[in-house]
C-alpha atoms as a PDB file:
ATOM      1  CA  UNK A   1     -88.318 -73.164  34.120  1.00  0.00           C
ATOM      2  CA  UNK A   2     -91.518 -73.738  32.509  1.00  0.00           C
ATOM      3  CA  UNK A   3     -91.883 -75.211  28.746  1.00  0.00           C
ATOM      4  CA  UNK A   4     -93.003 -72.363  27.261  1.00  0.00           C
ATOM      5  CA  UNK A   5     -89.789 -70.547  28.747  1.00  0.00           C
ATOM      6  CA  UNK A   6     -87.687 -73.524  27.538  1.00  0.00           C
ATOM      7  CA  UNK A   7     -88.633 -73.315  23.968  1.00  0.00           C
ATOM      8  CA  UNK A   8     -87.988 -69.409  23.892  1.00  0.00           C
ATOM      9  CA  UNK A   9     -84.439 -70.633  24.534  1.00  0.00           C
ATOM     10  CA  UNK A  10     -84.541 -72.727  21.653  1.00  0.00           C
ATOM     11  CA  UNK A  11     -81.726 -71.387  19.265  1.00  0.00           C
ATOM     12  CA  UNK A  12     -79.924 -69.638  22.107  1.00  0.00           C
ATOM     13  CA  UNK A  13     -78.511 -71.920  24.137  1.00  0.00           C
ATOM     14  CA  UNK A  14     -75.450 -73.981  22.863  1.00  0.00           C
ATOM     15  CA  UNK A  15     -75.818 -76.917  21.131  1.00  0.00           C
ATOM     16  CA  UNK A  16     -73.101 -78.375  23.613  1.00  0.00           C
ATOM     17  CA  UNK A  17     -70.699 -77.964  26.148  1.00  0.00           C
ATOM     18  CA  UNK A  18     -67.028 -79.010  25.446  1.00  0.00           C
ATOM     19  CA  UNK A  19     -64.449 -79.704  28.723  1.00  0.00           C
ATOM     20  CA  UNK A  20     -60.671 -79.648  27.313  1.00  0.00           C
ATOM     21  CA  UNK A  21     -57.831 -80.689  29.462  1.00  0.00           C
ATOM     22  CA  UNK A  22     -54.277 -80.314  28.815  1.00  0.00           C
ATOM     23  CA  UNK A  23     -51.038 -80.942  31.026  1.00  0.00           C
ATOM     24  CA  UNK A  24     -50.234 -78.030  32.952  1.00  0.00           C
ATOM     25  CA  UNK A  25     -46.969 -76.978  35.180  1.00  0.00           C
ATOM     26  CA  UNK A  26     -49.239 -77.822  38.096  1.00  0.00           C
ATOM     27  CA  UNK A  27     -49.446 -81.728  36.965  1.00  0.00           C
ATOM     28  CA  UNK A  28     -46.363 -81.620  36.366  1.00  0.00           C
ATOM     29  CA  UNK A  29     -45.016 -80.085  39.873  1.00  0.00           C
ATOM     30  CA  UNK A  30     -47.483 -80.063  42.520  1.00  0.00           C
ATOM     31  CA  UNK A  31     -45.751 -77.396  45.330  1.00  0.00           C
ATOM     32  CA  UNK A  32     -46.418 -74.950  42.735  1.00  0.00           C
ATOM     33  CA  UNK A  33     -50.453 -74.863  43.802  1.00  0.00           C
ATOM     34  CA  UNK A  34     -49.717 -73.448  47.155  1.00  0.00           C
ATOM     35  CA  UNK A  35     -47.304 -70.536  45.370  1.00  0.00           C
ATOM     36  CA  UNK A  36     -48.816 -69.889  42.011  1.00  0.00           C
ATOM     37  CA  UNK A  37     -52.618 -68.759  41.377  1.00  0.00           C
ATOM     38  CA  UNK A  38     -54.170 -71.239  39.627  1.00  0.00           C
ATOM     39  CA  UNK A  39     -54.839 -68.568  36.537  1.00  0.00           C
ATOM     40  CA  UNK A  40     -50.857 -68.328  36.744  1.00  0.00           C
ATOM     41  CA  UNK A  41     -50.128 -71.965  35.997  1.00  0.00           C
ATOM     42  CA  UNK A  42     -48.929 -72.289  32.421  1.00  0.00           C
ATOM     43  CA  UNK A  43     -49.363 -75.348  30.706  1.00  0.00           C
ATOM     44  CA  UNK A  44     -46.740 -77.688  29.533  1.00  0.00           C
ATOM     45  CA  UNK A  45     -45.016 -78.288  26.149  1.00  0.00           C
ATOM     46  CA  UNK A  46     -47.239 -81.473  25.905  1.00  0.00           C
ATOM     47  CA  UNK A  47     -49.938 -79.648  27.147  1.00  0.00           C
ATOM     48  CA  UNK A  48     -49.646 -76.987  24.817  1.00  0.00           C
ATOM     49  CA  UNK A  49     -49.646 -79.939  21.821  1.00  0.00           C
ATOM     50  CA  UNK A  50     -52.765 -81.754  23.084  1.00  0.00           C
ATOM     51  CA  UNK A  51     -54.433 -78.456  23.631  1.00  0.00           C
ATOM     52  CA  UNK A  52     -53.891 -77.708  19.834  1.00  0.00           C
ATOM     53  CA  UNK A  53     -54.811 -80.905  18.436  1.00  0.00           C
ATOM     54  CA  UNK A  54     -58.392 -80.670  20.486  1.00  0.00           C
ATOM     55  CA  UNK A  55     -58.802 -77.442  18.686  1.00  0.00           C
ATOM     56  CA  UNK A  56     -58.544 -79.046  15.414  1.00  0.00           C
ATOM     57  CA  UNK A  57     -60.632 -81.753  15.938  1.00  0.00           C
ATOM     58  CA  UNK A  58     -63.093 -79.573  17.466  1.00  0.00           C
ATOM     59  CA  UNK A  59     -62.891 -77.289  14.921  1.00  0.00           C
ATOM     60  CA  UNK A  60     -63.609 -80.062  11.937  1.00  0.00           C
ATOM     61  CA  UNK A  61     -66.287 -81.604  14.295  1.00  0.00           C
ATOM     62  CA  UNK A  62     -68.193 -77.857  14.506  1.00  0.00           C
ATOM     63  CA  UNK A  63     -67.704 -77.513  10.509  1.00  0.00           C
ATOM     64  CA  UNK A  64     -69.505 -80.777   9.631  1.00  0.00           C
ATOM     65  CA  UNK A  65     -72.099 -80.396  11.980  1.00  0.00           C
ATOM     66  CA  UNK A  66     -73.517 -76.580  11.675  1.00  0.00           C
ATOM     67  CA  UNK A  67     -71.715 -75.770  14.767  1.00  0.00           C
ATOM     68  CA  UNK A  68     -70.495 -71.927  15.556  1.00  0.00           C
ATOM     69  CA  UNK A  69     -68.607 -70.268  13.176  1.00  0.00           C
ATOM     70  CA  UNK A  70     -66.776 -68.480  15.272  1.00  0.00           C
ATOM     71  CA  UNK A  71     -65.113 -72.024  16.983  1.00  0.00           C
END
């Protein structure tokens, strides 16, 4: 991509990317990969928990910075 491309994207592109992770069935009980489709694997209690205290954070991180509203 050339530089004048690259600043066209300026304002488009995300500010950054975010990778969550959060305790599924699957780390929990590994036969269930050859079974269950991965898109099938729920996620734990705990993993539930972690996965809504990420949101938070992320969500008061976005606020203070100018970050998407819609977060």
């Amino acid at each position: 991509m050339e530089v004048k491309e690259r600043e066209n994207m300026i304002g488009v592109l995300p500010k950054r990317k975010t990778m969550l992770y959060r305790q599924s069935q699957g780390n929990r009980d590994t036969t269930v990969y050859p079974t269950t489709p991965d898109h099938n694997i729920q996620s734990t209690t705990q993993g539930m928990t972690q996965a809504l205290r990420v949101g938070k954070h992320l969500r008061r991180v976005m606020d203070n910075d100018g970050g998407s509203p819609d977060l």
